[in-house]
C-alpha atoms as a PDB file:
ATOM      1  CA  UNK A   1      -1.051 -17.830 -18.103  1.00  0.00           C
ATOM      2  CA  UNK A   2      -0.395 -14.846 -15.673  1.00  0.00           C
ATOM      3  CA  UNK A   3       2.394 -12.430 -16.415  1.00  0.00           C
ATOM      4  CA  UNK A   4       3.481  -9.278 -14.654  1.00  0.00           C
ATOM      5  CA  UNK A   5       3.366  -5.764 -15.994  1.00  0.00           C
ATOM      6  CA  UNK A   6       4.301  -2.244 -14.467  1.00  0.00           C
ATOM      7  CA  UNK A   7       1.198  -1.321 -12.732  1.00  0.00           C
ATOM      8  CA  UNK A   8      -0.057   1.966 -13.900  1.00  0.00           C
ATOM      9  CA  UNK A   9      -3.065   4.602 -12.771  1.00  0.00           C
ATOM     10  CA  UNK A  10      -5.758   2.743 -14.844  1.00  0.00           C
ATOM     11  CA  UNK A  11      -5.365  -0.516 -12.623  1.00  0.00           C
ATOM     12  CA  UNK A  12      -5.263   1.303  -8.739  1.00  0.00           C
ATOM     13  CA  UNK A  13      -9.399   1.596  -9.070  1.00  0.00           C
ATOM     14  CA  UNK A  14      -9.296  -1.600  -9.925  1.00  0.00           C
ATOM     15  CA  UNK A  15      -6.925  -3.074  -7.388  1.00  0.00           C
ATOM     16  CA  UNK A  16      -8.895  -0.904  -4.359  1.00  0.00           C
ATOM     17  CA  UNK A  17     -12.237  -2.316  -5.111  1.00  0.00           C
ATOM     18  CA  UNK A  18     -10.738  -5.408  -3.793  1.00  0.00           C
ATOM     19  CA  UNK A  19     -10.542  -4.304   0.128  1.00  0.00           C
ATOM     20  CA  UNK A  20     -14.020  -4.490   0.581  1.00  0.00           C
ATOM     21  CA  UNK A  21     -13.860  -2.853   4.062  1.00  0.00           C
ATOM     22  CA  UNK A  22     -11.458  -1.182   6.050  1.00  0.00           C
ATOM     23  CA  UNK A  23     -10.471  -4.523   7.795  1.00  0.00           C
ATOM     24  CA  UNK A  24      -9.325  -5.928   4.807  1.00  0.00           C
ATOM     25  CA  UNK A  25      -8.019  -2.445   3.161  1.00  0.00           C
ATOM     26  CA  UNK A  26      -5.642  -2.626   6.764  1.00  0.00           C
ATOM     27  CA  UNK A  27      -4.887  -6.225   6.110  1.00  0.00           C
ATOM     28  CA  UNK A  28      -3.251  -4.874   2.840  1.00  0.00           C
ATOM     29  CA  UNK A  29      -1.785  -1.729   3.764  1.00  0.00           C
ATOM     30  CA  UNK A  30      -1.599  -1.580   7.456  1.00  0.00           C
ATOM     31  CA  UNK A  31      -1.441   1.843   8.468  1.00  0.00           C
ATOM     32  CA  UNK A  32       0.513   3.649   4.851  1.00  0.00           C
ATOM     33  CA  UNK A  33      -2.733   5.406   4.148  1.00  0.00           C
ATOM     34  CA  UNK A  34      -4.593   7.406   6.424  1.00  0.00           C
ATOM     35  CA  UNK A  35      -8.346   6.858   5.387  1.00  0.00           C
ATOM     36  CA  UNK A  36     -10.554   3.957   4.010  1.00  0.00           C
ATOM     37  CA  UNK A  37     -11.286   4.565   1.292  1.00  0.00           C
ATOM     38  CA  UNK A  38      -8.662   5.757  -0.774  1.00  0.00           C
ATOM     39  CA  UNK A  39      -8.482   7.415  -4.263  1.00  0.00           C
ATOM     40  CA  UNK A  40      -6.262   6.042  -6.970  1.00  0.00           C
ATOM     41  CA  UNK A  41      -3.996   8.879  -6.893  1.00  0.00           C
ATOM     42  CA  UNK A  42      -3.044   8.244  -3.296  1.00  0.00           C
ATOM     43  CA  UNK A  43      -1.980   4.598  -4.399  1.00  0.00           C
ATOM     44  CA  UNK A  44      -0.010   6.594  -6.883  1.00  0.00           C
ATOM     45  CA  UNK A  45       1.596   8.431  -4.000  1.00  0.00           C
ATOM     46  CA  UNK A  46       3.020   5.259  -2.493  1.00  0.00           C
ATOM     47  CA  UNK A  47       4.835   4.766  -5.018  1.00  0.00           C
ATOM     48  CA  UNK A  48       6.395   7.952  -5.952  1.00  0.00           C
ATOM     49  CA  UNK A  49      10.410   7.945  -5.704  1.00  0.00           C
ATOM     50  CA  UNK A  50      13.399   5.713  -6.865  1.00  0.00           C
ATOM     51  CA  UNK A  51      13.726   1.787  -6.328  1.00  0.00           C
ATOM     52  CA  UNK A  52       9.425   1.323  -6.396  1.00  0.00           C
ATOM     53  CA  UNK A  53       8.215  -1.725  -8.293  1.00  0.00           C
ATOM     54  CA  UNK A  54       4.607  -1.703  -8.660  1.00  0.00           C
ATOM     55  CA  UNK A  55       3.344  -4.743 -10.614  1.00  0.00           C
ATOM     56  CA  UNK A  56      -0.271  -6.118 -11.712  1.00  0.00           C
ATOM     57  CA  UNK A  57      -0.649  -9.194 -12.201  1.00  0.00           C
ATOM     58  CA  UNK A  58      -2.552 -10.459 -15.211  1.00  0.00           C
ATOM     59  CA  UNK A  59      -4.482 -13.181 -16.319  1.00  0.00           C
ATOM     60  CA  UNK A  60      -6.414 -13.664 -19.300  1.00  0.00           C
ATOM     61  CA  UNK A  61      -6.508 -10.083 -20.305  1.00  0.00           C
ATOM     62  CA  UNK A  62      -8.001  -9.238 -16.735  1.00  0.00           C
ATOM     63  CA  UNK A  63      -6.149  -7.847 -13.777  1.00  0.00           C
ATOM     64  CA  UNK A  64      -5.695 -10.572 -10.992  1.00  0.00           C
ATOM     65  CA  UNK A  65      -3.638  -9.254  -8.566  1.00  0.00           C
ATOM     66  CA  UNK A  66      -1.006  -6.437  -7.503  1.00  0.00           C
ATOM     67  CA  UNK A  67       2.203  -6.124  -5.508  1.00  0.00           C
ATOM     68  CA  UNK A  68       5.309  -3.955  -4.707  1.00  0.00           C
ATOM     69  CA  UNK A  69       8.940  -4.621  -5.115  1.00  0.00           C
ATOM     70  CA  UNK A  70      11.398  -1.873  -3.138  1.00  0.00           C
ATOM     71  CA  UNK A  71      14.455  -1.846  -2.203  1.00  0.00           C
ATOM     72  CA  UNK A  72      14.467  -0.875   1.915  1.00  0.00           C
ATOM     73  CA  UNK A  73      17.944  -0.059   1.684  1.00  0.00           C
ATOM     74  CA  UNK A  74      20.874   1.495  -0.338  1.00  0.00           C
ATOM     75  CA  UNK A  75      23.179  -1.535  -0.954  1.00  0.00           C
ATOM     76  CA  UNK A  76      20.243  -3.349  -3.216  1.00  0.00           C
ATOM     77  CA  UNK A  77      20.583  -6.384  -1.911  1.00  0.00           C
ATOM     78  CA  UNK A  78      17.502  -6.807  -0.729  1.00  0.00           C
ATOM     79  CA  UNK A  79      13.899  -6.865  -1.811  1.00  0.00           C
ATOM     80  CA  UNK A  80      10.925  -5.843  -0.003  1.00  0.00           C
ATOM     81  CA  UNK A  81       7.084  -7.366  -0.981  1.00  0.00           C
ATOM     82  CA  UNK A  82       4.491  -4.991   0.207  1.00  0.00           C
ATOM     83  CA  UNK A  83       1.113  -4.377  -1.227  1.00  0.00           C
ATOM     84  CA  UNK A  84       0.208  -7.952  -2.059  1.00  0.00           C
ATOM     85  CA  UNK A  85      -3.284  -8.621  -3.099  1.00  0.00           C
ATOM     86  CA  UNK A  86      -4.809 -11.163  -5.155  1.00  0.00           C
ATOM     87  CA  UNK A  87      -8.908 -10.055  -6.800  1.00  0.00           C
ATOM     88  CA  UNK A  88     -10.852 -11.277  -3.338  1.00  0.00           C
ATOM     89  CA  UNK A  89     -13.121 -13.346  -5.969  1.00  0.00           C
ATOM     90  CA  UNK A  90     -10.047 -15.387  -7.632  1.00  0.00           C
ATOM     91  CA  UNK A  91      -9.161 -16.430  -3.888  1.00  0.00           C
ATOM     92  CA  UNK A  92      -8.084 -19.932  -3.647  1.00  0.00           C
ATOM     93  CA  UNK A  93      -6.923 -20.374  -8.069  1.00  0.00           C
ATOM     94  CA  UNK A  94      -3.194 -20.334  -7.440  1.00  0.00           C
ATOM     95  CA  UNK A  95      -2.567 -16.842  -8.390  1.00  0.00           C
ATOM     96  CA  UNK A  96      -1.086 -15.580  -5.230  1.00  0.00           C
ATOM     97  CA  UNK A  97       1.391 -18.374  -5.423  1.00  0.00           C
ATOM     98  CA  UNK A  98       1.547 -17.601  -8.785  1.00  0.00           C
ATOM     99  CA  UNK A  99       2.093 -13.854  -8.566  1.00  0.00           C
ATOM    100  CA  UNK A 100       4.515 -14.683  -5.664  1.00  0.00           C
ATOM    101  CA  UNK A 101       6.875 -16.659  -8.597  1.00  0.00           C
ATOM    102  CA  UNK A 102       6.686 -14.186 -10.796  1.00  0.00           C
ATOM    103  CA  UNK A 103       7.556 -11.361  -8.049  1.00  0.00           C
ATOM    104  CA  UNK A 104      10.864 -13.845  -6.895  1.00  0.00           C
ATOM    105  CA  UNK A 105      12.225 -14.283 -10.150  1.00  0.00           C
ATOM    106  CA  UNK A 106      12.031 -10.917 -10.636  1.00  0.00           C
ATOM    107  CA  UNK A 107      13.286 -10.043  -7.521  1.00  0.00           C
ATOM    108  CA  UNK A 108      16.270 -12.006  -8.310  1.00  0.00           C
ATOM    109  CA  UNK A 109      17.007 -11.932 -11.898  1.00  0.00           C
ATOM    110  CA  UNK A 110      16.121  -8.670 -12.486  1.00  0.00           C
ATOM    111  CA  UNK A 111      16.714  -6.565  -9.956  1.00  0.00           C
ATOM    112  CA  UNK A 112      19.519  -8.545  -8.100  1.00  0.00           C
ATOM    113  CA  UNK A 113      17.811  -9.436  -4.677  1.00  0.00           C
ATOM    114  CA  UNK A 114      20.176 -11.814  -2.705  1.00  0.00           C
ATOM    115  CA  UNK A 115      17.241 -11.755  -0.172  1.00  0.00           C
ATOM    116  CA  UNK A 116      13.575 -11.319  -0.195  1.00  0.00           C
ATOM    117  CA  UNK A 117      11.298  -9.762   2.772  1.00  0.00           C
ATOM    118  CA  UNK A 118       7.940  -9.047   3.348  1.00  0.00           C
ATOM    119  CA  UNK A 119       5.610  -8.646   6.421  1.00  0.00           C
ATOM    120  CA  UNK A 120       2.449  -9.825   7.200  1.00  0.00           C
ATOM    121  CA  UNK A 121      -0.180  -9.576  10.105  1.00  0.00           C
ATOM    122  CA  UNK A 122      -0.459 -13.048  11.705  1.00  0.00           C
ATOM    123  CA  UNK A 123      -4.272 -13.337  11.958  1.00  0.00           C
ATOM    124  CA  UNK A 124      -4.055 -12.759   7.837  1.00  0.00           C
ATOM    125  CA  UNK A 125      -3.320 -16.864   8.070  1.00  0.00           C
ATOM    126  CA  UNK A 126      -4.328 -17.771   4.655  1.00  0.00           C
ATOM    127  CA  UNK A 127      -1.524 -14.818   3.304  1.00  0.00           C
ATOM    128  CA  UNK A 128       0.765 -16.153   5.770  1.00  0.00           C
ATOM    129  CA  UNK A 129       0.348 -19.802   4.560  1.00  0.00           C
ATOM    130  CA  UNK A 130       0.769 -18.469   0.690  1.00  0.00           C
ATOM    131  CA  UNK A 131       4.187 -16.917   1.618  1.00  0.00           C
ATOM    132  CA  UNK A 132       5.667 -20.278   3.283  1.00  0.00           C
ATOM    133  CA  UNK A 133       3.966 -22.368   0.217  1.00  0.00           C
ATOM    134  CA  UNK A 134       6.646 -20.340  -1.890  1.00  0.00           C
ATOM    135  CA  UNK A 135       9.842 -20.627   0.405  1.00  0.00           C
ATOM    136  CA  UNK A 136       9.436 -17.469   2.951  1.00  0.00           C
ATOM    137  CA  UNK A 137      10.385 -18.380   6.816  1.00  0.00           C
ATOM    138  CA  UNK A 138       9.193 -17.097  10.022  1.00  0.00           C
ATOM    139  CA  UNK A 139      12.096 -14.863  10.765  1.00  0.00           C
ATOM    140  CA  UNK A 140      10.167 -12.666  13.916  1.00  0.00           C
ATOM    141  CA  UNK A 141       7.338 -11.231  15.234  1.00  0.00           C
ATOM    142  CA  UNK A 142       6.505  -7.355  15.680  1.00  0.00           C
ATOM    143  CA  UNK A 143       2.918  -5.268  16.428  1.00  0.00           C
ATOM    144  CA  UNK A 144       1.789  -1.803  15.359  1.00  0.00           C
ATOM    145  CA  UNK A 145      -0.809   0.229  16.187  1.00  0.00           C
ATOM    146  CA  UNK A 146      -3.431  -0.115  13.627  1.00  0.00           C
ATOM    147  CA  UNK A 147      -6.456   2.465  14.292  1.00  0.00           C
ATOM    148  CA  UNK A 148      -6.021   2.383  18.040  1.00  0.00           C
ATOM    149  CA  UNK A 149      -5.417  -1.141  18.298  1.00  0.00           C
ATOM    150  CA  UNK A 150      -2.183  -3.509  18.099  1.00  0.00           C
ATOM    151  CA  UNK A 151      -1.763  -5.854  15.523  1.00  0.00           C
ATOM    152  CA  UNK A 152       0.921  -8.351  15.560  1.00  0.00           C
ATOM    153  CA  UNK A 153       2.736  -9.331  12.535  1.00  0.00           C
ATOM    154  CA  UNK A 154       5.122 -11.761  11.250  1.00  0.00           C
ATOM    155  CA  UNK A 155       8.615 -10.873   9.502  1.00  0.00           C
ATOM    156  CA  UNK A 156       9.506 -13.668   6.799  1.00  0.00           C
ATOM    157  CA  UNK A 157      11.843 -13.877   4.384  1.00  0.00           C
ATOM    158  CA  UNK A 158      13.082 -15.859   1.588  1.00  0.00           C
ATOM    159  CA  UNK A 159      16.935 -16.154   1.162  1.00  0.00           C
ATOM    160  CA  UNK A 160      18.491 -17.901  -2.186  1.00  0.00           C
END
């Protein structure tokens, strides 16, 4: 049974361990931090300041997975996902769909969301296929520069 709880300094060590190199750290984070690695109190950085909603994900007792709930914009109406990683070992269990639930009804009872965004690089297909198994949509395409390069990524969204 997974559940999720505020995430808290103790887990970002954790959660980091995860990108095991700076491809995957970029896959999660695109270009928010400036160096690979990063220290737990940078993580704690990104989430300093009003409408943040870091959660872990939990399973068992053991911490599974990790994402962040903001609002983008004053009139609350809609949710942003950003940050979403499941434990690269529990890949391919159901928690990212099931983290993705828990973040939703969250989203919506909770904190109101009428709609829910996220982004996501496209070559990050396996992500991108978790997102539409849960209800998000194609909605547009963008790139950014990611360490001298351009990386294109997909805008979805889930609207209820």
């Amino acid at each position: 049974m997974m559940k999720l709880r505020p995430f808290n300094i103790n887990d970002a060590l954790t959660i980091l361990n995860w990108c095991k190199d700076k491809h995957a750290f970029r896959l999660w984070s695109a270009d928010r931090y400036k160096d690979f690695p990063v220290q737990p109190e940078e993580m704690i950085e990104q989430y300093e300041g009003e409408n943040m909603y870091p959660l872990t994900a939990v399973a068992n007792d053991e911490i599974v997975g990790h994402i962040l709930l903001r609002f983008p914009s004053e009139d609350k109406s809609v949710i942003r996902f950003g940050f979403v990683i499941v434990d690269d070992s529990k890949r391919g269990k159901g928690y990212g769909k099931q983290m993705l639930r828990l973040a939703i009804d969250y989203a919506q009872q909770e904190l109101g969301a009428q709609k829910i965004t996220l982004g996501v690089f496209c070559d990050n297909q396996s992500a991108v296929e978790c997102y539409k198994s849960v209800g998000f949509h194609i909605t547009g395409e963008d790139s950014y520069p990611i360490d001298g390069e351009e990386w294109k990524g997909f805008e979805m969204e889930l609207i209820e």
